[in-house]
Protein backbone atom coordinates (compact mmCIF):
# COMPACT_ATOMS: atom_id res chain seq x y z
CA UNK A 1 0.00 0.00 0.00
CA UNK A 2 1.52 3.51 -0.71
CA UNK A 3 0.65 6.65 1.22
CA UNK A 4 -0.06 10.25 0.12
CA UNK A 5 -0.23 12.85 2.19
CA UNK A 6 -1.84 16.41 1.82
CA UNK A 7 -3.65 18.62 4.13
CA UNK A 8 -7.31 20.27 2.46
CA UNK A 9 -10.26 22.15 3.29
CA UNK A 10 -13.32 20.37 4.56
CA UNK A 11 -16.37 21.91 2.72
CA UNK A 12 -19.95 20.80 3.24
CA UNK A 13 -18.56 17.28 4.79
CA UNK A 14 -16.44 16.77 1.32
CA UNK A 15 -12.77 16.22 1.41
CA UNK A 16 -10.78 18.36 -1.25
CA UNK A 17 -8.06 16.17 -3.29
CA UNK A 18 -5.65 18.39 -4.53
CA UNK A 19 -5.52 18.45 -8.27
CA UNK A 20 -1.82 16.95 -8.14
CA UNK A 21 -3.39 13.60 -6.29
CA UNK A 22 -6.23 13.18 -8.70
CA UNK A 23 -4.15 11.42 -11.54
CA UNK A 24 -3.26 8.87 -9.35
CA UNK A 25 -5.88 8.15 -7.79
CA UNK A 26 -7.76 8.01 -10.89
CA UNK A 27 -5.47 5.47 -12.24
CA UNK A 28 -6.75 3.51 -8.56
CA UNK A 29 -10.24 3.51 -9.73
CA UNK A 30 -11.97 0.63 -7.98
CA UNK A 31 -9.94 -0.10 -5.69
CA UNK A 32 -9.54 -0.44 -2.19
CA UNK A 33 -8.23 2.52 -0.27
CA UNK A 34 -7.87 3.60 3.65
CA UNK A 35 -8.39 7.23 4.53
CA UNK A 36 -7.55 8.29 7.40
CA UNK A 37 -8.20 11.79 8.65
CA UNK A 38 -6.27 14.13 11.02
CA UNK A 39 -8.98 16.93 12.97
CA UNK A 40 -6.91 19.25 14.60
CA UNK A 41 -8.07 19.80 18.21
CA UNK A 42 -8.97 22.90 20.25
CA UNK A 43 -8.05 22.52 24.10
CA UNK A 44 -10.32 22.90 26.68
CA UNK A 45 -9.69 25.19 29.47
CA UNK A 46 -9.55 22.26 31.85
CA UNK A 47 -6.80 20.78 29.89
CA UNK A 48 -4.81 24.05 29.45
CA UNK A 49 -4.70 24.43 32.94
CA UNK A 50 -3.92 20.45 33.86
CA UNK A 51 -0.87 20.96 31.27
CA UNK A 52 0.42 24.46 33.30
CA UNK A 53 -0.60 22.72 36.77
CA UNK A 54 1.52 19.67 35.50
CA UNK A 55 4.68 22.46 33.96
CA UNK A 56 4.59 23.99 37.10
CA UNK A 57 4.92 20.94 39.39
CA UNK A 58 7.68 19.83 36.73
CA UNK A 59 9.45 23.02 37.42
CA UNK A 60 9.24 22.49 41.20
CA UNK A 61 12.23 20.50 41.25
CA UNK A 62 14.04 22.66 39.12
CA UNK A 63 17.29 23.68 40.70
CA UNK A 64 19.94 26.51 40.05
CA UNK A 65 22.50 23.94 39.44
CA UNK A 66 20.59 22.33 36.38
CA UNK A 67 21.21 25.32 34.63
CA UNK A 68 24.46 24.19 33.19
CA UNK A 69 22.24 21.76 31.32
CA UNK A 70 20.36 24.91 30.24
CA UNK A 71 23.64 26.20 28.01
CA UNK A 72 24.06 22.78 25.84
């Protein structure tokens, strides 16, 4: 199976394929493909402040001596 990748507009529950894909995957006609979609995500409050109550904890045992790290 070969992959393509290419990121499109979703109109009116319709999936775009750019115009350089639709050669090949007219040459494919009939037969079996797997789509598989990517929806990117919008965070909830809750879960923007779990992720700075978890950086924050993190940072807790932060010292001034792992700074040397810091300068790598």
């Amino acid at each position: 199976m070969k992959a393509v990748e290419f990121e499109s507009e979703l109109s009116d529950n319709t999936i775009k394929i750019p115009e350089n894909f639709q050669l090949e995957l007219s040459l494919s006609k009939d037969k079996h493909v797997r789509v598989i979609v990517l929806i990117d995500e919008f965070e909830t409050n809750e879960e923007a402040e779990f992720k700075n109550m978890a950086s924050a904890q993190f940072l807790k045992g932060y010292d001034e001596t792992d700074s040397v790290y810091d300068k790598l």
